[in-house]
N, C-alpha and C. Protein backbone atom coordinates (compact mmCIF):
# COMPACT_ATOMS: atom_id res chain seq x y z
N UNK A 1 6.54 0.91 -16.77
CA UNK A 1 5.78 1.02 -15.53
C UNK A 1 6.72 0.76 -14.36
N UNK A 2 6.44 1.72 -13.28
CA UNK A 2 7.28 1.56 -11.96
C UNK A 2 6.42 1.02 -11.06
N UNK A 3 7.31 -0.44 -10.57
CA UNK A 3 6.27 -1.59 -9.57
C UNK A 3 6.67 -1.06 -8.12
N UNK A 4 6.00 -0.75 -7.06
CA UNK A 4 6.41 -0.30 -5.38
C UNK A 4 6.09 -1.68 -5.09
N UNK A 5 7.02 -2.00 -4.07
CA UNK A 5 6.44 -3.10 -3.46
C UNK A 5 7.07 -2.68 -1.56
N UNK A 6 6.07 -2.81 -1.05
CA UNK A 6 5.57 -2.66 0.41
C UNK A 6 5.58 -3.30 1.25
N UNK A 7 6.72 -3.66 2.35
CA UNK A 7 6.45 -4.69 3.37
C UNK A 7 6.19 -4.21 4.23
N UNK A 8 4.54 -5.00 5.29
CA UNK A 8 4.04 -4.21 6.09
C UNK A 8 4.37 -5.45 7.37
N UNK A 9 4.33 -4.71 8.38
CA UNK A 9 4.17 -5.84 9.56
C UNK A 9 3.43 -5.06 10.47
N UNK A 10 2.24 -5.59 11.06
CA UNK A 10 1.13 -5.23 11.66
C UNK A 10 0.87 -5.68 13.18
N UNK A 11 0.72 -4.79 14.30
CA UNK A 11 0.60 -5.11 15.55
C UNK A 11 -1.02 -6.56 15.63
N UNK A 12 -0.64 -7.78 16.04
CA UNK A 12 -1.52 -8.46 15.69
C UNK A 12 -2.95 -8.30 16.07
N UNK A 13 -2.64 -7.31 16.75
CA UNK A 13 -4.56 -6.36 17.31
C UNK A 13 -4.92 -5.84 16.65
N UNK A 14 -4.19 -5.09 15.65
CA UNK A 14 -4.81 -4.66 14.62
C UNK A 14 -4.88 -4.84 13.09
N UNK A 15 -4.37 -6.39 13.11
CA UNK A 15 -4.67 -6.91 11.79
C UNK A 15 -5.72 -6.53 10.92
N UNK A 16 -7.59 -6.71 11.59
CA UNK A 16 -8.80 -6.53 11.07
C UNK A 16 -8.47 -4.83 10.78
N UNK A 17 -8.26 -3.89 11.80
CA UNK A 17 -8.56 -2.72 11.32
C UNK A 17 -7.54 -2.40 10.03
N UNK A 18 -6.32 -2.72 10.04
CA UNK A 18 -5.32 -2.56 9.00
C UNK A 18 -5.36 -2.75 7.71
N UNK A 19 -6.32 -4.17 7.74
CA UNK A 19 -7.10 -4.88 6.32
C UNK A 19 -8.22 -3.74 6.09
N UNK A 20 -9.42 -3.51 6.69
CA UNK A 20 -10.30 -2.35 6.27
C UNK A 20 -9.66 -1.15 6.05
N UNK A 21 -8.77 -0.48 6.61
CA UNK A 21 -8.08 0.81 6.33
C UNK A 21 -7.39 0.83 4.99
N UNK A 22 -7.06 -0.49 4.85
CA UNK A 22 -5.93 -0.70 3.35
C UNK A 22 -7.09 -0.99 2.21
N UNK A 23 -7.64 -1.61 2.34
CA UNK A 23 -8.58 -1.77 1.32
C UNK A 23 -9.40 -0.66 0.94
N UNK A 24 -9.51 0.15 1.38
CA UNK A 24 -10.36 1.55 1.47
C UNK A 24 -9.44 2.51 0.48
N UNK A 25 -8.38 2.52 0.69
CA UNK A 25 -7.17 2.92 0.56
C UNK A 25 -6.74 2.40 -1.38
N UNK A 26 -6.81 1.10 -1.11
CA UNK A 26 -6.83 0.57 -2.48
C UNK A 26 -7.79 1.04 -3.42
N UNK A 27 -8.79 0.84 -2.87
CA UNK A 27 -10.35 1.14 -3.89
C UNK A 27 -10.16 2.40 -4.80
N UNK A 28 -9.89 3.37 -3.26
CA UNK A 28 -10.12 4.68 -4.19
C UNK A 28 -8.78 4.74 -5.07
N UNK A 29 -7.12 4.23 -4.68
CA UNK A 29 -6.35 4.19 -5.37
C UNK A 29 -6.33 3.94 -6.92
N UNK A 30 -7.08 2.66 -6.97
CA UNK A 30 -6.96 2.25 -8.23
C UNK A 30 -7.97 3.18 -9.05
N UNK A 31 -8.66 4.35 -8.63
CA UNK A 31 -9.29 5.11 -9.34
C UNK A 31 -8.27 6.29 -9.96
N UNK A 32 -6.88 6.35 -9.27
CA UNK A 32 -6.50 7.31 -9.74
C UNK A 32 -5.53 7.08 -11.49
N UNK A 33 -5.56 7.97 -12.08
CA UNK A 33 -5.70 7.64 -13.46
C UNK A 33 -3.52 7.18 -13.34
N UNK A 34 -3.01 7.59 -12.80
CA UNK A 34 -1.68 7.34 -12.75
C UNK A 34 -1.24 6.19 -12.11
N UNK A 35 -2.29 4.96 -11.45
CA UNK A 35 -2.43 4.09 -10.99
C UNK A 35 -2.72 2.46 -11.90
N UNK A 36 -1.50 1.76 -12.08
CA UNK A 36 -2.26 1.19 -13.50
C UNK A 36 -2.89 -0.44 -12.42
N UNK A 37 -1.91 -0.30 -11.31
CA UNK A 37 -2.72 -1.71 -10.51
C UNK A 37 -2.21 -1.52 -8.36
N UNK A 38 -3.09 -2.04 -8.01
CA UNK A 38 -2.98 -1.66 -6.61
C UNK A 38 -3.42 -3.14 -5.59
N UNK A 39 -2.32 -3.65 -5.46
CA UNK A 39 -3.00 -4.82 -4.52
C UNK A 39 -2.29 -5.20 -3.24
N UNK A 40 -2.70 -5.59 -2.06
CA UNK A 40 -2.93 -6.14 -1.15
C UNK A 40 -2.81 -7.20 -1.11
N UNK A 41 -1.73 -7.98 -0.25
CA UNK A 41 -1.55 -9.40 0.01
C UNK A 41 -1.38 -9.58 1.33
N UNK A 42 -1.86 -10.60 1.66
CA UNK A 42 -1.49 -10.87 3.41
C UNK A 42 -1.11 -12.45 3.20
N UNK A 43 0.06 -12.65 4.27
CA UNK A 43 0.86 -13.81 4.30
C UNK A 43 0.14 -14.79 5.09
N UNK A 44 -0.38 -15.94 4.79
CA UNK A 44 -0.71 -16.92 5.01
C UNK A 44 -0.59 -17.50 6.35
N UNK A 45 0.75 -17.86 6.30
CA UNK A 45 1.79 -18.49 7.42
C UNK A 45 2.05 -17.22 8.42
N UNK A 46 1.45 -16.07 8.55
CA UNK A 46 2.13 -15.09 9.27
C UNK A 46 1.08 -14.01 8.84
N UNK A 47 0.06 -13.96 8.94
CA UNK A 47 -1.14 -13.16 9.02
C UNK A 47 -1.01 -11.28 9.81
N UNK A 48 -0.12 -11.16 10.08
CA UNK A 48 0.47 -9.84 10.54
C UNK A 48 1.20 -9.19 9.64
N UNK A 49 1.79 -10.06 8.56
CA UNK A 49 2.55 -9.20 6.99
C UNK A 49 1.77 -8.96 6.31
N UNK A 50 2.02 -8.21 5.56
CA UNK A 50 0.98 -7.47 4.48
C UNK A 50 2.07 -6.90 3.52
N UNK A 51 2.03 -7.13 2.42
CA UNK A 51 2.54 -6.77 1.06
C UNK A 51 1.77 -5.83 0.31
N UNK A 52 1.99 -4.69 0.18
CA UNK A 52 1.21 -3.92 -0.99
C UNK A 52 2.08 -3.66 -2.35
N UNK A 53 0.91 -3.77 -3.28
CA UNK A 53 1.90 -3.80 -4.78
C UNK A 53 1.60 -2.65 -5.55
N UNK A 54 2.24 -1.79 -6.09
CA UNK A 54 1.54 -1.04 -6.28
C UNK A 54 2.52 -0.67 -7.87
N UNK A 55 1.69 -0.46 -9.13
CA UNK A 55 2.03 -0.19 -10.28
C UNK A 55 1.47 1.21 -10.65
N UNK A 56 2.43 1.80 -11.10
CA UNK A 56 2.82 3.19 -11.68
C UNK A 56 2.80 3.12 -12.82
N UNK A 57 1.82 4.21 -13.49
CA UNK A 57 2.49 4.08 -14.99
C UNK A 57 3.44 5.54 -15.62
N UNK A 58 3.37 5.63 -14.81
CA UNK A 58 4.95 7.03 -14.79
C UNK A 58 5.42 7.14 -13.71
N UNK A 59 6.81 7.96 -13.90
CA UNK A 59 7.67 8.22 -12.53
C UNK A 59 6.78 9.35 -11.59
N UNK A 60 6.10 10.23 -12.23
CA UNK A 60 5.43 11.40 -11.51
C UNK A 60 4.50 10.27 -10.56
N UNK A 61 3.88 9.76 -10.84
CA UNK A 61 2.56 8.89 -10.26
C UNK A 61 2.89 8.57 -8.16
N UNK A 62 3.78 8.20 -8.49
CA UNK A 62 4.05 7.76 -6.64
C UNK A 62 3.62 9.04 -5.87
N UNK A 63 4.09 10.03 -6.20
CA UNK A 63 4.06 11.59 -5.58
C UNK A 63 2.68 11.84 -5.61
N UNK A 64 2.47 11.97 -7.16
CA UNK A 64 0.86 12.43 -7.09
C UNK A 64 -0.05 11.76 -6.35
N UNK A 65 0.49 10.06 -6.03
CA UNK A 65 -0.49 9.34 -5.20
C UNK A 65 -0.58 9.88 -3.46
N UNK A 66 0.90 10.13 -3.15
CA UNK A 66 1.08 10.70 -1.98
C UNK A 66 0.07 11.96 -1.29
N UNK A 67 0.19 12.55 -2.53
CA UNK A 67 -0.93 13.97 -2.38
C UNK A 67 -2.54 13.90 -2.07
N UNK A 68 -3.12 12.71 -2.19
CA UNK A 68 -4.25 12.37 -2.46
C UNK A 68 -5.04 12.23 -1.15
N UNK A 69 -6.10 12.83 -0.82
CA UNK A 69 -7.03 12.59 0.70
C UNK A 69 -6.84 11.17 1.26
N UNK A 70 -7.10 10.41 0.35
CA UNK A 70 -7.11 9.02 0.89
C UNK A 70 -5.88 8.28 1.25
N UNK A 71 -4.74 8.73 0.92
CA UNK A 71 -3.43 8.14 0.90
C UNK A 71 -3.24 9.20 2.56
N UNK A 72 -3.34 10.16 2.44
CA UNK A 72 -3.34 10.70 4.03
C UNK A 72 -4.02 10.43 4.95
N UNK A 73 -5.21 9.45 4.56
CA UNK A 73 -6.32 9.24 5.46
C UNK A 73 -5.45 8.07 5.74
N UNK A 74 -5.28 7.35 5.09
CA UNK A 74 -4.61 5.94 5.37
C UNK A 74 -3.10 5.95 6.43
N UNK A 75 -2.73 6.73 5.95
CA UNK A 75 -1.12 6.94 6.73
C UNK A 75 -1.78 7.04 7.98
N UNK A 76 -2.44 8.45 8.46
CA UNK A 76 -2.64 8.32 9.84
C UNK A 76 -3.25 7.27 10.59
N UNK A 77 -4.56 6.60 9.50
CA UNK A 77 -4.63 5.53 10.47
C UNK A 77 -3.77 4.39 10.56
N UNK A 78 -3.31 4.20 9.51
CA UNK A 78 -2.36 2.88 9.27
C UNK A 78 -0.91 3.04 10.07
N UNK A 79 -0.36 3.64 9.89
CA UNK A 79 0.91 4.16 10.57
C UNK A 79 0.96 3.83 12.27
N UNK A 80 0.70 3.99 12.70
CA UNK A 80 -0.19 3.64 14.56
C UNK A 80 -0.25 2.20 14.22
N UNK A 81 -0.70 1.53 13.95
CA UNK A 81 -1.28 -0.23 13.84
C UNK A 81 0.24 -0.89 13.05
N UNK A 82 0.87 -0.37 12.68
CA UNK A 82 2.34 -1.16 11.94
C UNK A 82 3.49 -1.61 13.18
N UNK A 83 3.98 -2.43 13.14
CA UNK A 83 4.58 -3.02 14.75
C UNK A 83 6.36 -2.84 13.90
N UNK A 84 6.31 -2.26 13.31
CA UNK A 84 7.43 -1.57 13.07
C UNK A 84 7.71 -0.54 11.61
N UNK A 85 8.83 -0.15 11.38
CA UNK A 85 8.60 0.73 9.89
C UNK A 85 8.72 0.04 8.92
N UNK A 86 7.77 0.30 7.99
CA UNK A 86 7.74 -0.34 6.47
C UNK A 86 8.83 -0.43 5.70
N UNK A 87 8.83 -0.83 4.76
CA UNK A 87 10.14 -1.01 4.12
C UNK A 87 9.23 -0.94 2.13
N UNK A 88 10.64 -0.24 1.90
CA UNK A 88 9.95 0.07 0.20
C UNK A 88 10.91 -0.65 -0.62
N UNK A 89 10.57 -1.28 -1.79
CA UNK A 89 11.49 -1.22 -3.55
C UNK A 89 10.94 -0.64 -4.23
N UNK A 90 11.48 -0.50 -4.96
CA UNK A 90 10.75 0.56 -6.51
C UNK A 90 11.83 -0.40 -7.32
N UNK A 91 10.71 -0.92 -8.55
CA UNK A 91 11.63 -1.82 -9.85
C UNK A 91 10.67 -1.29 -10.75
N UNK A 92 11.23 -1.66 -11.69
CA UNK A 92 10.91 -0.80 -12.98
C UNK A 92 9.93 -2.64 -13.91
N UNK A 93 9.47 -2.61 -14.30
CA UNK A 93 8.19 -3.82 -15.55
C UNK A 93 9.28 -3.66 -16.31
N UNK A 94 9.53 -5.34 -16.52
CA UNK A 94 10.18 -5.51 -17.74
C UNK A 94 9.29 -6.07 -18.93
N UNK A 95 8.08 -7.01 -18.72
CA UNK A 95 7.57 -7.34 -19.40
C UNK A 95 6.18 -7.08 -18.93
């Protein structure tokens, strides 16, 4: 399995809308069958980061997720509300 991991940083006005847009985003995600887990974290100490985790269970899967209504619905709104550009890893499950 291929793990994405997502660092988000969020204009602090739009924390609330960023959390509903992402979670919307998640829901239908984890429906997709190439999706083995999809989560959302927000930092405690710093409530404007947001971590998304996102598990693949093949290399095709990231792409196919890309393609998806809801992953485009999300970019446009989400993309606008980020107080700078995201940042990606891709690691591979060892256990």
């Amino acid at each position: 399995m291929q793990v994405l991991v997502v660092n988000i940083k969020v204009k602090p006005s739009q924390i609330e809308a960023f959390r509903a847009a992402t979670l919307e985003n998640a829901f239908h995600s984890k429906k997709e069958p190439g999706i083995a887990r999809f989560e959302l974290l927000q930092d405690q100490e710093e409530p404007s980061h947001f971590i998304l985790i996102e598990g693949y269970r093949d290399a095709d899967a990231p792409a196919r997720h890309r393609e998806t209504p809801h992953y485009a619905k999300w970019k446009e709104l989400a993309e606008p509300m980020m107080a700078e550009p995201r940042t990606r890893a891709l690691f591979d499950l060892l256990t």
